[in-house]
N, C-alpha and C. Protein backbone atom coordinates (compact mmCIF):
# COMPACT_ATOMS: atom_id res chain seq x y z
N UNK A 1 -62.66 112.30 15.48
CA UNK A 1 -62.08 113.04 14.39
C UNK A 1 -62.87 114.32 14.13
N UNK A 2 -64.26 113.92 14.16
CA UNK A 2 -65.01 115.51 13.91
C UNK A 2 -64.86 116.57 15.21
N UNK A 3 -64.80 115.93 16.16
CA UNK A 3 -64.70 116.98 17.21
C UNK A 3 -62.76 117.71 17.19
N UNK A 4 -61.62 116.80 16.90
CA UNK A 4 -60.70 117.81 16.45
C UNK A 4 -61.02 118.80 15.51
N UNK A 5 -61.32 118.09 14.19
CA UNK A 5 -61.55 119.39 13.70
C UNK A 5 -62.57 120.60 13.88
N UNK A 6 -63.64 119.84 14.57
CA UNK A 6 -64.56 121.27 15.12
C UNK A 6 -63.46 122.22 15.81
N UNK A 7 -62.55 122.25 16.65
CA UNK A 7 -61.71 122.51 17.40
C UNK A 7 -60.21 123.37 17.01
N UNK A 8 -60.34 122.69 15.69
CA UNK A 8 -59.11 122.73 15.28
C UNK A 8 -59.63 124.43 14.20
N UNK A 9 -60.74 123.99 13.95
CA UNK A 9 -61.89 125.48 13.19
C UNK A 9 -61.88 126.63 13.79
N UNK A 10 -62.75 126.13 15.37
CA UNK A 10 -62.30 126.83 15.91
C UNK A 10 -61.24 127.89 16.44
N UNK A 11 -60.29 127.24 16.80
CA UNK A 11 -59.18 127.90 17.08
C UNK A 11 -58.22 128.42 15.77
N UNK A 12 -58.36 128.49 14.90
CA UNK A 12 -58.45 129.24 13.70
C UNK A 12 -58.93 130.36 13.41
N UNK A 13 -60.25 130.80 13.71
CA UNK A 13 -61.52 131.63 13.53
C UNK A 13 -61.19 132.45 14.85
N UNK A 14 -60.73 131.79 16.57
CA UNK A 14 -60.59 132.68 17.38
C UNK A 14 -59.28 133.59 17.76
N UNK A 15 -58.18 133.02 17.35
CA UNK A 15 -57.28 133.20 17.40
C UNK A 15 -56.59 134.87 16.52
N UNK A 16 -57.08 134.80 15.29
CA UNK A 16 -57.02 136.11 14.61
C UNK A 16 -58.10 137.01 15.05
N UNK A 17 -59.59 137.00 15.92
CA UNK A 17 -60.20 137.78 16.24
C UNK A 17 -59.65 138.22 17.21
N UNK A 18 -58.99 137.55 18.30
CA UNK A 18 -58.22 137.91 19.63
C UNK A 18 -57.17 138.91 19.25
N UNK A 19 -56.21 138.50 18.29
CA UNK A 19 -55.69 139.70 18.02
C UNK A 19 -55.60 140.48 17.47
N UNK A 20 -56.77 140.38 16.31
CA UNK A 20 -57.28 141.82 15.85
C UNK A 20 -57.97 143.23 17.38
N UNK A 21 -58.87 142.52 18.37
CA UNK A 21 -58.86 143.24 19.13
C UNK A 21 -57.94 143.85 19.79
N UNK A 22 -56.86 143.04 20.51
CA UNK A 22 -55.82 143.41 20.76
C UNK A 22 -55.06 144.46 20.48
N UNK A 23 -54.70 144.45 18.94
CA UNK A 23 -54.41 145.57 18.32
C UNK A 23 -54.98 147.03 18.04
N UNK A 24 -56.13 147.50 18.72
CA UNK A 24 -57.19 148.15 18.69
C UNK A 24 -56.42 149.41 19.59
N UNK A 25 -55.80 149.39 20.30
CA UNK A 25 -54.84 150.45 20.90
C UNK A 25 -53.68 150.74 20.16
N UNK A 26 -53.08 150.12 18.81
CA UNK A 26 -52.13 151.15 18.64
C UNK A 26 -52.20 152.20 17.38
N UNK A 27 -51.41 152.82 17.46
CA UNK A 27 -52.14 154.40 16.77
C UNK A 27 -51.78 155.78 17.61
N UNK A 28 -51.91 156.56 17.79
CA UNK A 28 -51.44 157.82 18.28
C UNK A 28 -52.88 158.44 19.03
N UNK A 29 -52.66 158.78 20.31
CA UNK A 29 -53.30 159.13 21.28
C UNK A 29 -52.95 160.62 21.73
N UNK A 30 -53.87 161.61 22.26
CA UNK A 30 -54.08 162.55 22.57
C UNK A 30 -54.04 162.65 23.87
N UNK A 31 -53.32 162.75 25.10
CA UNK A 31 -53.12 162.70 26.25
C UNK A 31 -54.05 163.50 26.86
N UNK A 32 -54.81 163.46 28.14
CA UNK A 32 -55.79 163.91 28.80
C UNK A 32 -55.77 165.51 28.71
N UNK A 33 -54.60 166.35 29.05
CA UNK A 33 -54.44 167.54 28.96
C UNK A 33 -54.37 168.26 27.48
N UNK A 34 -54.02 167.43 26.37
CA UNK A 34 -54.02 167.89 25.08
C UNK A 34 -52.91 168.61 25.00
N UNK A 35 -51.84 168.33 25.89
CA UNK A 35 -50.23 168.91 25.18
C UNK A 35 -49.26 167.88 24.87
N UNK A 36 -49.59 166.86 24.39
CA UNK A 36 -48.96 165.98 24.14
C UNK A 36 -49.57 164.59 23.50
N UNK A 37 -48.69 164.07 22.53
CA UNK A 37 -49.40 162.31 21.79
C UNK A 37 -48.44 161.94 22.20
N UNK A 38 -48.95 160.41 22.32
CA UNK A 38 -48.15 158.99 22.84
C UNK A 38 -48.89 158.25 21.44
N UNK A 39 -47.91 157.49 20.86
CA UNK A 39 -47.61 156.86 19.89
C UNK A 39 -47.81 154.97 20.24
N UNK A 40 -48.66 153.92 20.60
CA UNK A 40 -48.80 153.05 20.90
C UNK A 40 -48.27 151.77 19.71
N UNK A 41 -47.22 151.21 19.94
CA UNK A 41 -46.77 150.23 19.11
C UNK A 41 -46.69 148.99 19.81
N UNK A 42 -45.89 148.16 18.85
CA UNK A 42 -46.05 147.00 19.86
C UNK A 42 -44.74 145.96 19.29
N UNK A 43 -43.64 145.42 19.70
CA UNK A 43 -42.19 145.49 19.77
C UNK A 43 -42.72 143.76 19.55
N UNK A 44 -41.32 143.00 19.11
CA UNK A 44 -40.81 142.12 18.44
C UNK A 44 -40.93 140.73 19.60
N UNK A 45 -41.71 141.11 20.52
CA UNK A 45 -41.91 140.03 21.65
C UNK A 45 -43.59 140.11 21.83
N UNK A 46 -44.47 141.32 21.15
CA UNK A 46 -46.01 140.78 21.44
C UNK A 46 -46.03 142.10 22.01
N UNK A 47 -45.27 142.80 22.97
CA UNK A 47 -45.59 143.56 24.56
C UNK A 47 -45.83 144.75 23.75
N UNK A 48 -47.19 145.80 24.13
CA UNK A 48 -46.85 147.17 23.86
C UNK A 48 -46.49 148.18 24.73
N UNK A 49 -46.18 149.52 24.08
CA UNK A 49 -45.31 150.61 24.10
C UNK A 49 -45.98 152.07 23.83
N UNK A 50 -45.58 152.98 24.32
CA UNK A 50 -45.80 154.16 23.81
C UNK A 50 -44.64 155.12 24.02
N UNK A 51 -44.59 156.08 22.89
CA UNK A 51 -43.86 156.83 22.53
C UNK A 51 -43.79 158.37 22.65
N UNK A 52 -43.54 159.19 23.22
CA UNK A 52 -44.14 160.45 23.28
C UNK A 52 -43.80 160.73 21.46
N UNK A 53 -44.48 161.42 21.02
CA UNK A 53 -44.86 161.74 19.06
C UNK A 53 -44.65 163.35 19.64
N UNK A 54 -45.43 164.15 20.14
CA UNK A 54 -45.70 165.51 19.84
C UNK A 54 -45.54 166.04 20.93
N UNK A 55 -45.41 167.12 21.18
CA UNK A 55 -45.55 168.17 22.00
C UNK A 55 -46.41 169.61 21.90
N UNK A 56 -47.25 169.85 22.57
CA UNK A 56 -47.55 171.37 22.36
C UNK A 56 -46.56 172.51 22.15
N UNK A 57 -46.21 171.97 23.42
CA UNK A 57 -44.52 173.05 23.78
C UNK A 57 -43.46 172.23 23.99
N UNK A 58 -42.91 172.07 22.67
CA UNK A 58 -41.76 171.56 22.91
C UNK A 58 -40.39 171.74 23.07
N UNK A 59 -40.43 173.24 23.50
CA UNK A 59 -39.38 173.77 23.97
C UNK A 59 -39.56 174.45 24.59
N UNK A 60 -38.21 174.52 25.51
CA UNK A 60 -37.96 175.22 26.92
C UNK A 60 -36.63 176.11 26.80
N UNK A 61 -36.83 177.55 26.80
CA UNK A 61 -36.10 178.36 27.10
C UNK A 61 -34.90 178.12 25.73
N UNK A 62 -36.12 178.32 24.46
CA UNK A 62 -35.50 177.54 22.89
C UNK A 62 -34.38 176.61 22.88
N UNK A 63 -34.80 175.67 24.04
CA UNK A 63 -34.41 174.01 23.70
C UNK A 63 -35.42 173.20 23.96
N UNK A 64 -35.02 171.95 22.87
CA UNK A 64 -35.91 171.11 23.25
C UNK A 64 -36.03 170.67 24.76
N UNK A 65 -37.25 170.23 25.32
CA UNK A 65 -37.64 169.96 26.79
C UNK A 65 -37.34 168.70 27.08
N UNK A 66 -36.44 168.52 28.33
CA UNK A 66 -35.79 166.96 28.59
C UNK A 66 -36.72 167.01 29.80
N UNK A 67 -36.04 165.56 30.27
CA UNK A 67 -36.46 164.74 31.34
C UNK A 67 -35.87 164.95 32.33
N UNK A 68 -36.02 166.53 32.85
CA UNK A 68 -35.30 167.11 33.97
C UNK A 68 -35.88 166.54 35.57
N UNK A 69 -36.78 166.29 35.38
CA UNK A 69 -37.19 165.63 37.04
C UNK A 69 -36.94 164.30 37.29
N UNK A 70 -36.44 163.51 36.17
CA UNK A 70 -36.00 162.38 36.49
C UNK A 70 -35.26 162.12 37.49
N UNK A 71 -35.65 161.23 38.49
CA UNK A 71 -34.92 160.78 40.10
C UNK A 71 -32.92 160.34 39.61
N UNK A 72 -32.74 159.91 38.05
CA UNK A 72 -31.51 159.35 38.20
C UNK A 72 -30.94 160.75 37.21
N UNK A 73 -30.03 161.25 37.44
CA UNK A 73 -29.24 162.23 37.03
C UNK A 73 -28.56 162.11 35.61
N UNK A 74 -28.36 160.65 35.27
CA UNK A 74 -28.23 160.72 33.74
C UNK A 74 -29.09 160.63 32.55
N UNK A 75 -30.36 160.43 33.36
CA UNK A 75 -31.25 160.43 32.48
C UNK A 75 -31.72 162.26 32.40
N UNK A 76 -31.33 162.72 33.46
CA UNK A 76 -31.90 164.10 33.26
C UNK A 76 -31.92 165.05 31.73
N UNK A 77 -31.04 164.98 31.25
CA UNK A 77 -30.43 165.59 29.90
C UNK A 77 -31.11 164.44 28.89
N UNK A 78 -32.04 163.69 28.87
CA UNK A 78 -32.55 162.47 27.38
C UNK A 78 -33.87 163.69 27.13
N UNK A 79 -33.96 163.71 26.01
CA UNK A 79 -34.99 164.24 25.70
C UNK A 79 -36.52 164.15 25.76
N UNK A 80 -37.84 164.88 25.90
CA UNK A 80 -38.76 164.25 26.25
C UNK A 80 -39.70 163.75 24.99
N UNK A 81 -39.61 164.11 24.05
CA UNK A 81 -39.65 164.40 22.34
C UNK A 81 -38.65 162.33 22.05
N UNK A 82 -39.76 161.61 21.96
CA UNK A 82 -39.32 160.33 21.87
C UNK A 82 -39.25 159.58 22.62
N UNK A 83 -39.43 160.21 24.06
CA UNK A 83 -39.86 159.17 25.37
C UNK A 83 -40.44 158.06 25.81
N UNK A 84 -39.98 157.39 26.03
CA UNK A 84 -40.78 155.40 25.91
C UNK A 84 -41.68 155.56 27.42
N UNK A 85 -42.92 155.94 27.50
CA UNK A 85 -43.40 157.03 28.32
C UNK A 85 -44.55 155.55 28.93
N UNK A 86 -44.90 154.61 28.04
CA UNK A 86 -45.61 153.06 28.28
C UNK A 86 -44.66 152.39 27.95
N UNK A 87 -44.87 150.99 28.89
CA UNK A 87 -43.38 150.24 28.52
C UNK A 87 -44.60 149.01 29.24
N UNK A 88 -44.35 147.45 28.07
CA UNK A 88 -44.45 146.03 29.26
C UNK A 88 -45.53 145.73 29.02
N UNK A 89 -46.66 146.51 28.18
CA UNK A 89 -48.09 145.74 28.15
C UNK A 89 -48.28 144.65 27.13
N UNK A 90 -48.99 143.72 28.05
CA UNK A 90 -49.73 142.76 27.26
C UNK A 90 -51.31 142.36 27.57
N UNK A 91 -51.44 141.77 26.67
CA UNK A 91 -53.17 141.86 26.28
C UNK A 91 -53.95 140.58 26.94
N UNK A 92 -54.28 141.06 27.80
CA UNK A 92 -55.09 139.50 29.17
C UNK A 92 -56.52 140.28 29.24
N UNK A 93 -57.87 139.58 29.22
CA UNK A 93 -59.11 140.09 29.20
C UNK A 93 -59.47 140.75 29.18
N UNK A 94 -59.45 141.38 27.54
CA UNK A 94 -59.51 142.86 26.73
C UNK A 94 -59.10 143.91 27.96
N UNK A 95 -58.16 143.90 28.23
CA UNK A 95 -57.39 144.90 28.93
C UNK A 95 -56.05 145.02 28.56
N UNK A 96 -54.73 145.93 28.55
CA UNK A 96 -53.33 145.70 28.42
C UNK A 96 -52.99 146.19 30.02
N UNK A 97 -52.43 145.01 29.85
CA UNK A 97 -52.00 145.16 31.28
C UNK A 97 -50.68 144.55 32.15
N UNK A 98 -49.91 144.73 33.09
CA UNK A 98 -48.54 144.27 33.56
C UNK A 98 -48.14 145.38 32.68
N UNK A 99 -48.10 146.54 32.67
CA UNK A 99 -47.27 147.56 31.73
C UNK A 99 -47.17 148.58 33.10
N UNK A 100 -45.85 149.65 32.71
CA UNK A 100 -45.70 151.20 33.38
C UNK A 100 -45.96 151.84 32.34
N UNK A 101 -46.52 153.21 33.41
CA UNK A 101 -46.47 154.81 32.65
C UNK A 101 -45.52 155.46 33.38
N UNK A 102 -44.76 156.29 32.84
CA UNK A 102 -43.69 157.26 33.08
C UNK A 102 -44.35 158.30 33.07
N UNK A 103 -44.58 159.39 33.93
CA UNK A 103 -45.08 160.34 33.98
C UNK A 103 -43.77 161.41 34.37
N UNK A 104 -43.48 162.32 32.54
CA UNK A 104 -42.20 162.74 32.63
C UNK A 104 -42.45 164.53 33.60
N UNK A 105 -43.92 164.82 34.06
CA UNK A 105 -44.09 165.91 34.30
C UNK A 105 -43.48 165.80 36.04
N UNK A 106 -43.66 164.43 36.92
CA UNK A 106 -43.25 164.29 37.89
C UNK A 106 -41.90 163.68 38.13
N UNK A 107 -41.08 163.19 37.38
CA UNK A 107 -39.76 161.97 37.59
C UNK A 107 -40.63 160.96 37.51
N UNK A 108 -41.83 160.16 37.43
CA UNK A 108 -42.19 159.26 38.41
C UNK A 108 -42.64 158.24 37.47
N UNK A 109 -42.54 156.60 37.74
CA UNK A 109 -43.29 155.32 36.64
C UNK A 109 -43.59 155.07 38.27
N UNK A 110 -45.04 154.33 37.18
CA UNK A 110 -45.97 153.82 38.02
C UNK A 110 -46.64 152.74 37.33
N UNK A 111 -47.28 151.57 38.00
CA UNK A 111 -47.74 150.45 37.48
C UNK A 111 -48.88 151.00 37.00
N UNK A 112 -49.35 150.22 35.21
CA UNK A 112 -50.45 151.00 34.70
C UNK A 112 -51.25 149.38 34.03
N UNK A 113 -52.69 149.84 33.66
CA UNK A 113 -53.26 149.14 32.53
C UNK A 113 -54.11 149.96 32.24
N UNK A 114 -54.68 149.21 30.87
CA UNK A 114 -55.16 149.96 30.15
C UNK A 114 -56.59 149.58 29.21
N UNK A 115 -57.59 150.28 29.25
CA UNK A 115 -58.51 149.08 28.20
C UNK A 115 -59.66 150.21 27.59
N UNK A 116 -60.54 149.80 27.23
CA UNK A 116 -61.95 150.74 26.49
C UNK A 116 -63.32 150.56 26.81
N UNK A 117 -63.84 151.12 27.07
CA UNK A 117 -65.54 150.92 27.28
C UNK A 117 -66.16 150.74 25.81
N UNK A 118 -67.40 149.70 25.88
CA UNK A 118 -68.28 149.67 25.65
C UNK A 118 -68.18 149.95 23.71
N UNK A 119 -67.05 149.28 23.51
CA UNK A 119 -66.73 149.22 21.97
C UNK A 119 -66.36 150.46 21.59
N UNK A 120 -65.93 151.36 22.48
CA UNK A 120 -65.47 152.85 21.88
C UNK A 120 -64.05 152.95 22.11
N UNK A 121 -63.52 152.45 20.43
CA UNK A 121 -62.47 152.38 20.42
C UNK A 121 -61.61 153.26 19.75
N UNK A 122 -62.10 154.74 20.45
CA UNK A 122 -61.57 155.80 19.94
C UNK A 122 -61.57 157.07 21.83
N UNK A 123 -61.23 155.79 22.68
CA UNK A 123 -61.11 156.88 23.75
C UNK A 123 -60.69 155.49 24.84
N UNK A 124 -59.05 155.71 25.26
CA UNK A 124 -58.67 154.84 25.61
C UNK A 124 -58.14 155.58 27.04
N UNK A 125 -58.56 154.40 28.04
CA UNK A 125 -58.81 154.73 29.49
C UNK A 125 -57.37 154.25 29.71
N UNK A 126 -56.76 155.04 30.45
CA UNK A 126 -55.82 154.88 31.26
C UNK A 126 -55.07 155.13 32.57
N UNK A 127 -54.84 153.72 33.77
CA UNK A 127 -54.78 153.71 35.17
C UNK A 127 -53.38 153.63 35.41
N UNK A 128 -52.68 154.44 36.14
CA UNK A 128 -51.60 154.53 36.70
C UNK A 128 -51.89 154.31 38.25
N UNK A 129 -51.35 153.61 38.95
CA UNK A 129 -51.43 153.20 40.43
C UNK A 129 -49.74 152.53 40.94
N UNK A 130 -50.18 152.75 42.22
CA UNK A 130 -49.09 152.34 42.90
C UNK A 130 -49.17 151.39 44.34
N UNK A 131 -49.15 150.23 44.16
CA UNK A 131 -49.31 149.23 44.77
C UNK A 131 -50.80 147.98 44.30
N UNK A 132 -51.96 148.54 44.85
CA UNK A 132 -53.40 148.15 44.35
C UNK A 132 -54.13 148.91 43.41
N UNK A 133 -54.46 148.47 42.47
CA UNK A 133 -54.69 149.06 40.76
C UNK A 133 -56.22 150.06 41.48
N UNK A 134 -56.90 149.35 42.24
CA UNK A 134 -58.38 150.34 43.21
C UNK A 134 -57.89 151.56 43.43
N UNK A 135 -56.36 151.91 43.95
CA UNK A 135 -55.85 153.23 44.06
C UNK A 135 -55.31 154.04 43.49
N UNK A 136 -55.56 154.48 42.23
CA UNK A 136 -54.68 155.06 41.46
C UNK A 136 -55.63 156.49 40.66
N UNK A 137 -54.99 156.80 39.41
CA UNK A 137 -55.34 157.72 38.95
C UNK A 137 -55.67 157.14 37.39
N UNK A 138 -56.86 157.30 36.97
CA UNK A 138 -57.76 156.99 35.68
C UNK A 138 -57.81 158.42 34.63
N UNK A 139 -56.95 158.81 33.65
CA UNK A 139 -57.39 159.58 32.45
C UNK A 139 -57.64 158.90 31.46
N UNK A 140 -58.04 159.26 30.45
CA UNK A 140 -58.59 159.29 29.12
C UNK A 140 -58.23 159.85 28.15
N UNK A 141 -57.29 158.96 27.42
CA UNK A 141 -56.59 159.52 25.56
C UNK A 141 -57.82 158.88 24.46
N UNK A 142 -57.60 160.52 23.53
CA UNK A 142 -58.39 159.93 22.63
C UNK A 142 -57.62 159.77 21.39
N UNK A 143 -58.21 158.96 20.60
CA UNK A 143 -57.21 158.56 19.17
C UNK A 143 -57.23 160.15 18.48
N UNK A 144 -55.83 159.99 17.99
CA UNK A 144 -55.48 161.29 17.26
C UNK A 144 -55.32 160.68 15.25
N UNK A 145 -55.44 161.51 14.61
CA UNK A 145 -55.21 161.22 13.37
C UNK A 145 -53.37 161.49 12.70
């Protein structure tokens, strides 16, 4: 009986620390180049998301700037101003991970995760790759206010 409830304490006490960390990515991010925030939420199944929020230049030839390189032709004309730009992450050994990034500057999604060094949870690393996660491309968003 004492060892359930040691157990039962336990998993009480760990359970809300797990996802208080967890939650430590969402908030609005500053994209590596600084012309753009992604907006990190997290949807009605656990999985998070990001949102394109801002633009430097958000217009093109005084319209707003779409998703003209997109490979499928009806997406070409959606706007880039609200773009679901992270899609699919979930939170496995302080990392988010099984998620894509849409990278609207090329047409192109690519398998991504995502996580933080060293308790600095104000500069969030992010890997886009394609096939083996060893091959890919690593920037760095920092939290925006």
């Amino acid at each position: 009986m004492k060892k359930l409830f040691l157990l039962s304490l336990a998993i009480v006490l760990i359970v809300p620390a797990m996802a208080q960390h967890q939650d430590k990515v969402l908030g609005t991010w500053l994209t590596q180049y600084g012309d753009s925030k992604v907006t990190i939420k997290k949807d009605a199944k656990g999985k998070f998301y990001g949102e394109i929020t801002w633009l430097k230049e958000p217009n093109k030839d005084g319209k707003p700037k779409v998703d003209d390189k997109n490979p499928e032709p009806k997406l070409q004309s959606r706007p880039i101003m609200g773009l679901r730009m992270l899609d699919g992450f979930v939170y496995k050994d302080n990392q988010w991970v099984d998620g894509t990034i849409y990278n609207p500057k090329e047409g192109k999604t690519y398998k991504c995760y995502m996580w933080f060094d060293d308790g600095n949870y104000n500069l969030l690393h992010v890997k886009g790759y394609i096939g083996f996660s060893f091959i890919g491309k690593e920037v760095e968003w920092t939290r925006s206010n």
